[in-house]
C-alpha atoms as a PDB file:
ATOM      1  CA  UNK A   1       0.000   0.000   0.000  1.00  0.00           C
ATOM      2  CA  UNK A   2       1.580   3.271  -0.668  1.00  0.00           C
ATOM      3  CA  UNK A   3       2.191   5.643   1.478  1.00  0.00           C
ATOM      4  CA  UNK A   4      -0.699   8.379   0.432  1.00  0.00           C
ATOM      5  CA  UNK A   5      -3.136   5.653   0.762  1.00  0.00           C
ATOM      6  CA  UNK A   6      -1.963   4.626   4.250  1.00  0.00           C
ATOM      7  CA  UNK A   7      -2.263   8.550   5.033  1.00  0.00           C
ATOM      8  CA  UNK A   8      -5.703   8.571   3.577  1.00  0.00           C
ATOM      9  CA  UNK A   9      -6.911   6.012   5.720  1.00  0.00           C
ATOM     10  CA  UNK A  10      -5.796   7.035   8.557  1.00  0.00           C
ATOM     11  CA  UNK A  11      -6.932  10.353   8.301  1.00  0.00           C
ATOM     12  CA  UNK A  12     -10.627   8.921   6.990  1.00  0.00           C
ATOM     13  CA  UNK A  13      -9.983   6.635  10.496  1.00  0.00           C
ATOM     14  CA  UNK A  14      -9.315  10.031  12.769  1.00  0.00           C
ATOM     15  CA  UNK A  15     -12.117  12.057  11.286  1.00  0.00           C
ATOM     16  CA  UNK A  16     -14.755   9.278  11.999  1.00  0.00           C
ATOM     17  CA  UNK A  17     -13.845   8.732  15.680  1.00  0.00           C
ATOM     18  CA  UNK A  18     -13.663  12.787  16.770  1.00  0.00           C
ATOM     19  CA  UNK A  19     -17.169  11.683  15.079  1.00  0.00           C
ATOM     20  CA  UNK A  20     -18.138   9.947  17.678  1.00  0.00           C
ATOM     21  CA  UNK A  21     -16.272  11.953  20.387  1.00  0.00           C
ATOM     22  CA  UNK A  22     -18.528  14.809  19.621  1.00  0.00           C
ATOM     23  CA  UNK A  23     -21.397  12.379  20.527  1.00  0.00           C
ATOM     24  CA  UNK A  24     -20.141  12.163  23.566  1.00  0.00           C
ATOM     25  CA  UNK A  25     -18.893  15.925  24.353  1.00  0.00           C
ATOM     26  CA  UNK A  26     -22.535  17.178  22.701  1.00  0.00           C
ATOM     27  CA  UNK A  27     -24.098  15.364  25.444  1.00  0.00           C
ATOM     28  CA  UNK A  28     -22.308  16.225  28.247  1.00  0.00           C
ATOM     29  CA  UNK A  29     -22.643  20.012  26.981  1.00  0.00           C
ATOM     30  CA  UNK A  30     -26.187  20.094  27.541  1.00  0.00           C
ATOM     31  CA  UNK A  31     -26.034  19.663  31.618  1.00  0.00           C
ATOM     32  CA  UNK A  32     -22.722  21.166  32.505  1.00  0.00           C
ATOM     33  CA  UNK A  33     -20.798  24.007  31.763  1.00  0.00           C
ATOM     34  CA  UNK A  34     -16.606  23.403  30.535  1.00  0.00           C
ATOM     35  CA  UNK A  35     -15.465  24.481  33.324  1.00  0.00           C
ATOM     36  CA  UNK A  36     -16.572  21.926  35.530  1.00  0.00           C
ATOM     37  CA  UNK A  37     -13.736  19.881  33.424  1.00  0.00           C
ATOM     38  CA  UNK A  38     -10.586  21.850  35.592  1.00  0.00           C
ATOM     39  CA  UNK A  39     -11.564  19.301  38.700  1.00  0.00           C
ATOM     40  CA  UNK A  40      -9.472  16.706  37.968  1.00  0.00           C
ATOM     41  CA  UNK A  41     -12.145  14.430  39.570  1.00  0.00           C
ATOM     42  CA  UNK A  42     -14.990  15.595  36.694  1.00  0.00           C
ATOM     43  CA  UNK A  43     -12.423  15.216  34.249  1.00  0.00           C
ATOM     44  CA  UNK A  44     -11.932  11.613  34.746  1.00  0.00           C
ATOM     45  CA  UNK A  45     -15.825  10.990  34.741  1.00  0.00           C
ATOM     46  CA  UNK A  46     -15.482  12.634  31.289  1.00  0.00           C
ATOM     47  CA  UNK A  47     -13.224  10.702  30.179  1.00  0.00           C
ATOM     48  CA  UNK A  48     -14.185   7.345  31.388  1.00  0.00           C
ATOM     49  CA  UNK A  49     -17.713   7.826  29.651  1.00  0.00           C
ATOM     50  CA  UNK A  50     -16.026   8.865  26.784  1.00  0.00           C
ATOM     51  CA  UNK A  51     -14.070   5.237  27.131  1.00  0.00           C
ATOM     52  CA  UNK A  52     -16.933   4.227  27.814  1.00  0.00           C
ATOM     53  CA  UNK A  53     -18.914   5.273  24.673  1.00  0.00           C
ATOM     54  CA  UNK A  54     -16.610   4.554  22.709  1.00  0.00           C
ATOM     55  CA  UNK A  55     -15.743   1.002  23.787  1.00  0.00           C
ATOM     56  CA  UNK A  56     -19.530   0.256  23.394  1.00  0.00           C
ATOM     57  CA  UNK A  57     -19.004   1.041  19.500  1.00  0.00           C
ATOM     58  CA  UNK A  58     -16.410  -1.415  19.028  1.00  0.00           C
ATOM     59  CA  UNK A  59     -13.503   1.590  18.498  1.00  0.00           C
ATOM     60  CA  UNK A  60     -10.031   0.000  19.622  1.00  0.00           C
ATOM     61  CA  UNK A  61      -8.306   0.930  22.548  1.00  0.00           C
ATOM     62  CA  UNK A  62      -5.247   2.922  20.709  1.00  0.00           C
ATOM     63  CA  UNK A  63      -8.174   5.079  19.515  1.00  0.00           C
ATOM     64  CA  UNK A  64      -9.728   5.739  22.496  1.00  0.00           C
ATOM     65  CA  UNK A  65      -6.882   6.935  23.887  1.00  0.00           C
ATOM     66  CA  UNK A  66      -6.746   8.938  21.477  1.00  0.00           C
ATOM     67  CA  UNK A  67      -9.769  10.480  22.163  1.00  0.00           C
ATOM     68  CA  UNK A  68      -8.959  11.122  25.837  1.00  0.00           C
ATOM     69  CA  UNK A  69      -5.554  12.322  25.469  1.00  0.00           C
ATOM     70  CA  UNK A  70      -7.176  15.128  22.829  1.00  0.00           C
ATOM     71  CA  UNK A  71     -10.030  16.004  25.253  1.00  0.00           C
ATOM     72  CA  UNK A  72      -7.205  16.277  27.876  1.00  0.00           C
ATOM     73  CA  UNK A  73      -5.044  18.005  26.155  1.00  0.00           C
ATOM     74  CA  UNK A  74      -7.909  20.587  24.837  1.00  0.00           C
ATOM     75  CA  UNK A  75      -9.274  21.205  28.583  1.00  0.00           C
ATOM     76  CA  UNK A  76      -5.775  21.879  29.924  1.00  0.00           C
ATOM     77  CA  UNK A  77      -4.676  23.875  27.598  1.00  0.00           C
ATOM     78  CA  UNK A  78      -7.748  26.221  27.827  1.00  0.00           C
END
């Protein structure tokens, strides 16, 4: 397979999980506000339903993490 192929996929792969990421974030956005997310305790919650979710869908566990490092990432660098 060449290389721009590979890339293709991948990408294709990345776009259709933040898919279902946003399920997750969407839902959580209609009962709390974001910056609940700087307690390190709700920021686990979040991210164990998002393992959670995610897990349920059949995504592999490379790709759920991820998901969780890029919701990390995103709320701590806010």
């Amino acid at each position: 397979m060449d290389q721009h192929k590979q890339f293709t996929q991948k990408t294709n792969k990345l776009a259709h999980l933040l898919e279902k990421l946003t399920t997750v974030v969407n839902s959580e956005a209609q009962y709390q506000d974001i910056n609940i997310y700087e307690d390190d305790i709700e920021l686990e919650i979040l991210k164990f339903q998002i393992k959670q979710h995610l897990s349920r869908q059949g995504v592999q566990e490379s790709d759920i993490k991820l998901a969780t490092d890029f919701v990390n990432q995103y709320i701590n660098d806010r």
